[in-house]
C-alpha atoms as a PDB file:
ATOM      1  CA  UNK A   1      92.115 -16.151 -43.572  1.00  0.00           C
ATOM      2  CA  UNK A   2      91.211 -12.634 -43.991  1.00  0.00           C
ATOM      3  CA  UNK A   3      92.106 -10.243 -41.324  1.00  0.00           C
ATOM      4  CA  UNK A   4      89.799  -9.417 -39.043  1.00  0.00           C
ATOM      5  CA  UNK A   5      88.052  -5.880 -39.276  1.00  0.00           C
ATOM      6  CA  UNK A   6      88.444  -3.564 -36.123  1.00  0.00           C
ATOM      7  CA  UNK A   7      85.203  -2.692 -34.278  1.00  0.00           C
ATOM      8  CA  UNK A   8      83.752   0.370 -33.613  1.00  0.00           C
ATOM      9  CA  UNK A   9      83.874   1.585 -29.838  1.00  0.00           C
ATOM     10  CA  UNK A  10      79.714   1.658 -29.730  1.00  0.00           C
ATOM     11  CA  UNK A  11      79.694  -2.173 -30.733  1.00  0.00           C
ATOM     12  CA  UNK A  12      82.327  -3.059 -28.319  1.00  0.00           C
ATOM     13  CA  UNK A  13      80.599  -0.797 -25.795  1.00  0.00           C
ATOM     14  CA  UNK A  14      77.450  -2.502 -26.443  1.00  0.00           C
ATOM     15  CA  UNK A  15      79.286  -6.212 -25.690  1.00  0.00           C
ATOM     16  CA  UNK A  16      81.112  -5.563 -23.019  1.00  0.00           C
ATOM     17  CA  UNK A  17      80.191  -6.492 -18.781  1.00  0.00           C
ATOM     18  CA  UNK A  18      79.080  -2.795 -17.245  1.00  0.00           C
ATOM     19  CA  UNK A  19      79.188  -1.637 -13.458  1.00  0.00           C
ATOM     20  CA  UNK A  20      76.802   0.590 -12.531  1.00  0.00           C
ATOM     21  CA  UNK A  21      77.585   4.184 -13.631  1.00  0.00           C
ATOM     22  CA  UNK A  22      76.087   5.331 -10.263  1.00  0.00           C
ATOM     23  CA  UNK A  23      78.921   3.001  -8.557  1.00  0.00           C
ATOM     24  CA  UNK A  24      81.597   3.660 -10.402  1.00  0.00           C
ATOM     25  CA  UNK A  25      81.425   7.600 -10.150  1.00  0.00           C
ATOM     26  CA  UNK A  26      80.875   7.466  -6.573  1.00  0.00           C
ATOM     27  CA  UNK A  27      83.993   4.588  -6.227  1.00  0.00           C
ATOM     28  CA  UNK A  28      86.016   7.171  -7.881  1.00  0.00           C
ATOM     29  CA  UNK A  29      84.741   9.611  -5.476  1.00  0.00           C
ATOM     30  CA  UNK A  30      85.384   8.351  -2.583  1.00  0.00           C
ATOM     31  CA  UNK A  31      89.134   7.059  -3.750  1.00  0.00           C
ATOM     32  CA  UNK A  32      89.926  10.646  -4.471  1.00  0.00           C
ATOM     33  CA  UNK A  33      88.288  11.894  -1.317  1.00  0.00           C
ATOM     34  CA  UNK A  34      90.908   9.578   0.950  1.00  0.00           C
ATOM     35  CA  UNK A  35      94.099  10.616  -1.245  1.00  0.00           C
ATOM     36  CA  UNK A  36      93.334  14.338  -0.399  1.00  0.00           C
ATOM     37  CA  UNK A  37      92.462  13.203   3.146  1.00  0.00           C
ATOM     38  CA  UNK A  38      96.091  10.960   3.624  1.00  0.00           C
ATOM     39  CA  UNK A  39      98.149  13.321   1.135  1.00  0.00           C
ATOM     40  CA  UNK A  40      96.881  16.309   2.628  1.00  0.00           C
ATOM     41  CA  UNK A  41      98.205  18.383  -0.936  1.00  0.00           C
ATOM     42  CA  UNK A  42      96.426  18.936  -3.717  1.00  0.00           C
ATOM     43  CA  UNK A  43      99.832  18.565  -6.220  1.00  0.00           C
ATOM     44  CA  UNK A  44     100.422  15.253  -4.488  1.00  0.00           C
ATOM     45  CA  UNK A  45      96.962  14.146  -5.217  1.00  0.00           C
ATOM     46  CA  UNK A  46      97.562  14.844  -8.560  1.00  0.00           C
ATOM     47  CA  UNK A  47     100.772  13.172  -9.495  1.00  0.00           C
ATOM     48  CA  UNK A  48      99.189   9.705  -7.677  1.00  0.00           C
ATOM     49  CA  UNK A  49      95.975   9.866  -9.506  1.00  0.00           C
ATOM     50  CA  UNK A  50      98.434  10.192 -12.760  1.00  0.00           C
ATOM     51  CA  UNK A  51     100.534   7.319 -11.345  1.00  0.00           C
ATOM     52  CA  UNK A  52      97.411   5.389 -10.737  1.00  0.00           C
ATOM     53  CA  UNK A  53      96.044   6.151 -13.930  1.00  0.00           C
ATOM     54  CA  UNK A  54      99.536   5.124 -15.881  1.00  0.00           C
ATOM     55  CA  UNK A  55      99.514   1.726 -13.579  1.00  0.00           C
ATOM     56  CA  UNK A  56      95.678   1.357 -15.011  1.00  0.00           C
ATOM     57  CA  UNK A  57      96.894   2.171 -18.396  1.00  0.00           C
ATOM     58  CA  UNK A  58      99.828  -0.078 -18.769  1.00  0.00           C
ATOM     59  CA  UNK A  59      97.189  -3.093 -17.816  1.00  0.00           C
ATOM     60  CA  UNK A  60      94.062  -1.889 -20.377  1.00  0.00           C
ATOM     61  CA  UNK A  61      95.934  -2.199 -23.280  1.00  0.00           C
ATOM     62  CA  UNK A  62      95.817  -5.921 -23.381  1.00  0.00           C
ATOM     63  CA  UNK A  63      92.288  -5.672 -23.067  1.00  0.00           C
ATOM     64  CA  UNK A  64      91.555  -2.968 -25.773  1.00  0.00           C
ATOM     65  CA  UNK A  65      93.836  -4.787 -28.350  1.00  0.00           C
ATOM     66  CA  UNK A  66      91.716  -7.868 -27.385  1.00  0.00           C
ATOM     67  CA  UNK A  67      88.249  -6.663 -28.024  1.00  0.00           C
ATOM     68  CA  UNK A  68      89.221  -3.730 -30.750  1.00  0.00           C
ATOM     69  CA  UNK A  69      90.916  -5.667 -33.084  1.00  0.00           C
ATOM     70  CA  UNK A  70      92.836  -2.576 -33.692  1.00  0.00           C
ATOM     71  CA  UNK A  71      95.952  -3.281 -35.703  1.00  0.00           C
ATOM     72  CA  UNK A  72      99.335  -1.200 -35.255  1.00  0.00           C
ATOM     73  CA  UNK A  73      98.555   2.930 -36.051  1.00  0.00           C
ATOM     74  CA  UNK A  74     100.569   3.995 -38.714  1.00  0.00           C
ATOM     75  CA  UNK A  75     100.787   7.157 -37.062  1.00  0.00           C
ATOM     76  CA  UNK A  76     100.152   9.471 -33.796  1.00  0.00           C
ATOM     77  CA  UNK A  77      97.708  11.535 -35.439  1.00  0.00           C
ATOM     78  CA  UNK A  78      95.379   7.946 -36.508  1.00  0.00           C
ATOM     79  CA  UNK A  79      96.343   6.667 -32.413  1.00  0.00           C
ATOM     80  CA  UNK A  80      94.898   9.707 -31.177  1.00  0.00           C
ATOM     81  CA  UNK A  81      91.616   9.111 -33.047  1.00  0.00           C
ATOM     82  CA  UNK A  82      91.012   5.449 -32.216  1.00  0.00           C
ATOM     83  CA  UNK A  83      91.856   6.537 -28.611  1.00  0.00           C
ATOM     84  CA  UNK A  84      88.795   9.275 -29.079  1.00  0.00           C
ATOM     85  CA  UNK A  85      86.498   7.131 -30.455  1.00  0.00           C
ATOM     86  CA  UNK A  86      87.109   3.369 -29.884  1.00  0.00           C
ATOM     87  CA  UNK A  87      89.142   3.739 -26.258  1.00  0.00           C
ATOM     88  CA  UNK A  88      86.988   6.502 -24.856  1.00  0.00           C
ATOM     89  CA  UNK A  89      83.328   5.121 -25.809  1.00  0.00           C
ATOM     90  CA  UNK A  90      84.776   1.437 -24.867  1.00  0.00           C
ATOM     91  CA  UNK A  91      85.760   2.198 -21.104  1.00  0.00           C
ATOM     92  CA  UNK A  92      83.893   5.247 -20.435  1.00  0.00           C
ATOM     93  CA  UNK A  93      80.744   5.127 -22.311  1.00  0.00           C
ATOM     94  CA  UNK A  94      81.787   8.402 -24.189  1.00  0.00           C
ATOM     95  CA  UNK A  95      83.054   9.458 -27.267  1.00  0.00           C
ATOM     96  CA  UNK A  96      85.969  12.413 -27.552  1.00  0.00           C
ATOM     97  CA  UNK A  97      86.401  14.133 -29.797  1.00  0.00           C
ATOM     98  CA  UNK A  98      90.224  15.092 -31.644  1.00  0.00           C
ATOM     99  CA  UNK A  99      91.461  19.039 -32.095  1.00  0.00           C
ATOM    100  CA  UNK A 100      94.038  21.786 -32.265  1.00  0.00           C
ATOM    101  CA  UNK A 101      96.277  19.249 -34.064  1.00  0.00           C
ATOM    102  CA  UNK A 102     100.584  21.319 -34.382  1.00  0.00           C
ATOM    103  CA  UNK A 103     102.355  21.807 -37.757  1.00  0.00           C
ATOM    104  CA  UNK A 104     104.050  18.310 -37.172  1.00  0.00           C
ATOM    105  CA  UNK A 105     101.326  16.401 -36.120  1.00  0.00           C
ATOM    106  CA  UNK A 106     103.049  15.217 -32.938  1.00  0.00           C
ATOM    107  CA  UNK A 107     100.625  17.723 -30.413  1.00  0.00           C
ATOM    108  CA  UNK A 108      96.599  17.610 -30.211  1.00  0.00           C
ATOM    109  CA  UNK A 109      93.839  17.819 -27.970  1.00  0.00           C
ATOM    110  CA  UNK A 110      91.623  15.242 -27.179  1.00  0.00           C
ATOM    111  CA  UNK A 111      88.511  17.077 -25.801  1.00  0.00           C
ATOM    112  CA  UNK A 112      85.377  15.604 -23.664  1.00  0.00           C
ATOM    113  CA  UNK A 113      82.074  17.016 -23.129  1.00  0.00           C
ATOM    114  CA  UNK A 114      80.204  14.263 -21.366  1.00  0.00           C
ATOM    115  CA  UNK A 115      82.862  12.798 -18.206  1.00  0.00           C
ATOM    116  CA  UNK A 116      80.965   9.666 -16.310  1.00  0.00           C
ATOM    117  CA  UNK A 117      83.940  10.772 -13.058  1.00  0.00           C
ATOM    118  CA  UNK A 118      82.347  14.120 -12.448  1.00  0.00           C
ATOM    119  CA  UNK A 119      78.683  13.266 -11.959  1.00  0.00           C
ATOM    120  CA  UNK A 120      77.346  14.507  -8.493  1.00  0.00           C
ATOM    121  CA  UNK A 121      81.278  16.430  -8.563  1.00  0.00           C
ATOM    122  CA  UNK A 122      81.933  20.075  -6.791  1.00  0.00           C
ATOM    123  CA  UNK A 123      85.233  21.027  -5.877  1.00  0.00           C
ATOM    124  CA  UNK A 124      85.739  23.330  -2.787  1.00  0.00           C
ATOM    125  CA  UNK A 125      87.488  26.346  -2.238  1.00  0.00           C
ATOM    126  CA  UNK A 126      90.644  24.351  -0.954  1.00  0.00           C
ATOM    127  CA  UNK A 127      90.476  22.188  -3.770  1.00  0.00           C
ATOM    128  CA  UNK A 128      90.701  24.304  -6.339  1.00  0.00           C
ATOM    129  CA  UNK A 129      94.009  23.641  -8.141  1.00  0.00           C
ATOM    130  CA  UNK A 130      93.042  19.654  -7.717  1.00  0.00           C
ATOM    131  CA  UNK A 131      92.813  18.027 -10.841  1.00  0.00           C
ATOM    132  CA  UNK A 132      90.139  15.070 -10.419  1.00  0.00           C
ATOM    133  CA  UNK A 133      90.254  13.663 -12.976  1.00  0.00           C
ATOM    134  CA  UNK A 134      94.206  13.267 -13.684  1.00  0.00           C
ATOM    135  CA  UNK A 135      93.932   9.357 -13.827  1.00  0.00           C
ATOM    136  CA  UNK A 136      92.738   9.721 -17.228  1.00  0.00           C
ATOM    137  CA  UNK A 137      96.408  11.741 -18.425  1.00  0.00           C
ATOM    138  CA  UNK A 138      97.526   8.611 -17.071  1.00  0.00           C
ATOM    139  CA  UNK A 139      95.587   6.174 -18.383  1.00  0.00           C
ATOM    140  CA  UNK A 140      96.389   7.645 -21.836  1.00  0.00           C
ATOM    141  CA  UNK A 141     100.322   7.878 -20.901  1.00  0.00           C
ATOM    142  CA  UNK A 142     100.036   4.432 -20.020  1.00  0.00           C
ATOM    143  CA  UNK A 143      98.438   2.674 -22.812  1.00  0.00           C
ATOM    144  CA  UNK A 144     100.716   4.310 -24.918  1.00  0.00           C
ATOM    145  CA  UNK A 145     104.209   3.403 -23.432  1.00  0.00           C
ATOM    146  CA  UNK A 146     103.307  -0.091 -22.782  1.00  0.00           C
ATOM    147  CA  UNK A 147     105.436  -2.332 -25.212  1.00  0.00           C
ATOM    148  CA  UNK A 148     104.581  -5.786 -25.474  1.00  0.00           C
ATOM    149  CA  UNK A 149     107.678  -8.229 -24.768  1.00  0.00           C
ATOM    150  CA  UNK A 150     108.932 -10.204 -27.914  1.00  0.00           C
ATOM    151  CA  UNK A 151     111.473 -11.866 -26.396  1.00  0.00           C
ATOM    152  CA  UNK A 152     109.556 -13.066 -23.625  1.00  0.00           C
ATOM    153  CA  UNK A 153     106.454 -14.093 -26.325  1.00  0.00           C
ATOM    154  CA  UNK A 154     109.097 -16.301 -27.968  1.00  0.00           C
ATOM    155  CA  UNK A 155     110.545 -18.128 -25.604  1.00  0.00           C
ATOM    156  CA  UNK A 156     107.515 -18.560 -24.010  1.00  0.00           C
ATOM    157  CA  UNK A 157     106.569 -20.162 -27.474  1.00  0.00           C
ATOM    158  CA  UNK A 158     109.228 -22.319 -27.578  1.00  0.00           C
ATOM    159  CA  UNK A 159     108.775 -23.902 -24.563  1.00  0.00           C
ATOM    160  CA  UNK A 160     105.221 -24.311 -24.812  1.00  0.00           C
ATOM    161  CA  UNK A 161     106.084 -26.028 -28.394  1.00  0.00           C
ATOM    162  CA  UNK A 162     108.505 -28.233 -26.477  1.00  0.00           C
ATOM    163  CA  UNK A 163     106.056 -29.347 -23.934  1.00  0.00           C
ATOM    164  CA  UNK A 164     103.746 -30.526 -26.312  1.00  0.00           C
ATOM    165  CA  UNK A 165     106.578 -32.289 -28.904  1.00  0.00           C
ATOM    166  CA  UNK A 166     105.578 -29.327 -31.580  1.00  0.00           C
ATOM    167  CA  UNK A 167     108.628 -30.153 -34.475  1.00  0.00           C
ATOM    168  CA  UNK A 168     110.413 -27.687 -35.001  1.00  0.00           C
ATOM    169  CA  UNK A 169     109.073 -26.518 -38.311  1.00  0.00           C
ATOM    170  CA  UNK A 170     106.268 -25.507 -36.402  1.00  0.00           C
ATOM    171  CA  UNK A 171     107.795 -23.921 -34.055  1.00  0.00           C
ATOM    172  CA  UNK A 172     109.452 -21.612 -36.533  1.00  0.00           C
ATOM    173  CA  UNK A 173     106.209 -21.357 -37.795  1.00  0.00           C
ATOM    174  CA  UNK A 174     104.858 -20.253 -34.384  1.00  0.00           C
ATOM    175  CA  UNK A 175     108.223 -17.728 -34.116  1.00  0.00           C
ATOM    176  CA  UNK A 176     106.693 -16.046 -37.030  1.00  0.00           C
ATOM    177  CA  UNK A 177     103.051 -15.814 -36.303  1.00  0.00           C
ATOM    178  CA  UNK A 178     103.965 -14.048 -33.156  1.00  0.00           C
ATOM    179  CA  UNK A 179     106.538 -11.973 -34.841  1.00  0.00           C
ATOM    180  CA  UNK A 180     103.900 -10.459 -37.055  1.00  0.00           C
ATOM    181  CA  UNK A 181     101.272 -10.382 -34.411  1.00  0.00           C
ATOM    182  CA  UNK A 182     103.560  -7.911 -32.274  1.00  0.00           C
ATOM    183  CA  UNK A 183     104.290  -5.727 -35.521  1.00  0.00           C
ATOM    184  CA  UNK A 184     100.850  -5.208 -35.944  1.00  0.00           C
ATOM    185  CA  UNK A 185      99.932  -4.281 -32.747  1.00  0.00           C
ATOM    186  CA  UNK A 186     102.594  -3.143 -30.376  1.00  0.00           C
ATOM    187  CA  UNK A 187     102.175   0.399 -28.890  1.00  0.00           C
ATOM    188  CA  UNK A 188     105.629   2.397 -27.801  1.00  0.00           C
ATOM    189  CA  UNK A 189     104.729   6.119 -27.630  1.00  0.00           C
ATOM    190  CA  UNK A 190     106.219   8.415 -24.726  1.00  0.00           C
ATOM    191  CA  UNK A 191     104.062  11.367 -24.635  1.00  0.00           C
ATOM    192  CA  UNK A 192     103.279  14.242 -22.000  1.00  0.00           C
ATOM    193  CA  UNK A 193      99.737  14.500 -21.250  1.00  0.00           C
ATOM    194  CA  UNK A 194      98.349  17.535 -19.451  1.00  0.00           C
ATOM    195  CA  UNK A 195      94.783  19.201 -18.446  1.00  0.00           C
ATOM    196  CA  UNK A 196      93.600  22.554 -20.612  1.00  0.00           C
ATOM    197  CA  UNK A 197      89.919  22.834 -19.660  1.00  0.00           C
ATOM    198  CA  UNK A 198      87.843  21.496 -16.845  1.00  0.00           C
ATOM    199  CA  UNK A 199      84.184  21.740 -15.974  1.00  0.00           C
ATOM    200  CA  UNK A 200      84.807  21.636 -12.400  1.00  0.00           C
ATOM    201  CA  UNK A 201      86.897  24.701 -12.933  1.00  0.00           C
ATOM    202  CA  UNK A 202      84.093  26.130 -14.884  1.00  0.00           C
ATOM    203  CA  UNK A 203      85.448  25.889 -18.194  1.00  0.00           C
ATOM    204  CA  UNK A 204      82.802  24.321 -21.233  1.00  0.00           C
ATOM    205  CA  UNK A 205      84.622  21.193 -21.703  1.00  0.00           C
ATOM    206  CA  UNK A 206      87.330  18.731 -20.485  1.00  0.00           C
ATOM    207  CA  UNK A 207      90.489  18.947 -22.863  1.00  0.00           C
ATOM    208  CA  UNK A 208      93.719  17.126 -22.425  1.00  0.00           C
ATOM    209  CA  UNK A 209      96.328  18.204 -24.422  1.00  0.00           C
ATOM    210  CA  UNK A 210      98.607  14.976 -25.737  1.00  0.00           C
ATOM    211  CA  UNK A 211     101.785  15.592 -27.136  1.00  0.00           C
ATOM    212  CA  UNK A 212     103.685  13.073 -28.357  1.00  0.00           C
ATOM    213  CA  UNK A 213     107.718  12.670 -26.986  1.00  0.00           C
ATOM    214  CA  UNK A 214     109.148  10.641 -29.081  1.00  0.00           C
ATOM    215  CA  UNK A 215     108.927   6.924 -30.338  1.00  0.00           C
ATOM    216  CA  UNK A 216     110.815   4.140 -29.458  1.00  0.00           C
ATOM    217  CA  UNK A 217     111.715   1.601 -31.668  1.00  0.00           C
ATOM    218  CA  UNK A 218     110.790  -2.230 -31.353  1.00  0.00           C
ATOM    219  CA  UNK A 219     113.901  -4.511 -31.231  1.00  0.00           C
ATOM    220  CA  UNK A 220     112.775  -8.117 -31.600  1.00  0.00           C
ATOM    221  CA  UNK A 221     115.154 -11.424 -30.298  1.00  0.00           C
ATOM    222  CA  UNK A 222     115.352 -13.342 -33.373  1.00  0.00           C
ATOM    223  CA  UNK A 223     115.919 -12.972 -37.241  1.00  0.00           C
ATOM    224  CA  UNK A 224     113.475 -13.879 -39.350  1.00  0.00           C
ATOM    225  CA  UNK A 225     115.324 -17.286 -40.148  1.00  0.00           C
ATOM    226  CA  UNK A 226     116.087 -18.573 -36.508  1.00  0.00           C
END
């Protein structure tokens, strides 16, 4: 069967179940409003709207590698683009755009100039070092940390082939067609993602800068002949 070709972010845009934008800014809103309210400082507002974004990201990744058909990046610099232009337009509506890429291709900013979270936005006076929309550094961190569980995909897989008397050609079978599946698309990228421009600080655009830590290698359970 021949593979399946990824889709762009505007067709999977176009698919997808919407809230309304209206809603959804003014959700965000409000959620930000009673952090600063409870928290009381605007650094600790930050680092949970990046913790909330990283639990958010962690989760969407499933999703995206669901709908995308994105297969494994054979690089940062080709992640950074699909998350610009398939991840972006997908779950925000928007498309980013990719810049200011270092000598090793392991640093680059992913820059915004339409952001659905600061419609009907303006920060205060004692607000002014508050970064509102942090949960997408997280988001990004997120998605790109999560690492999909062979082990756990396997034995899962044997069991399931157990339950329904599967021999166990097939299940070896099944062992492999997993196997592969995770090589194509697991995602294990530690980077550091941090704010350089913001509208709401009066700046022309949003740009996060994303640089890459380091990678971590996948270890699978099994050999290729168990």
């Amino acid at each position: 069967m021949a593979p399946v070709a990824p889709r762009s972010g505007d067709a999977i845009f176009a698919n997808v179940e919407r809230v309304n934008a209206e809603l959804f800014t003014l959700t965000y809103g409000a959620i930000v409003r009673q952090l600063l309210t409870d928290l009381e400082e605007v650094e600790e507002v930050n680092k949970q709207l990046d913790q909330m974004g990283y639990n958010i990201g962690i989760r969407l990744i499933d999703e995206f590698l669901a709908k995308s058909n994105v297969s494994r990046c054979v690089d940062f610099k080709e992640t950074a683009e699909v998350i610009a232009k398939v991840g972006f337009k997908m779950f925000l509506g928007v498309t980013a755009s990719v810049t200011n890429w270092d000598a090793d291709g392991t640093c680059c900013s992913i820059v915004l100039e339409d952001n659905p979270l600061v419609d009907f936005v303006e920060l205060p006076d004692t607000c002014q070092g508050l970064y509102y929309c942090n949960i997408l550094s997280g988001v990004i961190r997120g998605a790109l940390e999560m690492t999909l569980n062979a082990s756990l995909c396997l034995v899962f897989a044997k069991r399931l082939c157990c339950a329904v008397n599967i021999t166990n050609s097939s299940l070896l079978s099944t062992r492999v067609s997993i196997r592969y599946l995770l090589r194509q698309n697991v995602v294990s990228m530690k980077t550091e993602v941090t704010w350089l421009r913001d509208m709401l600080r009066g700046d022309d655009a949003f740009e996060l800068q994303v640089k890459l830590l380091k990678q971590v290698p996948e270890e699978y359970p099994y050999k290729d002949d168990e």
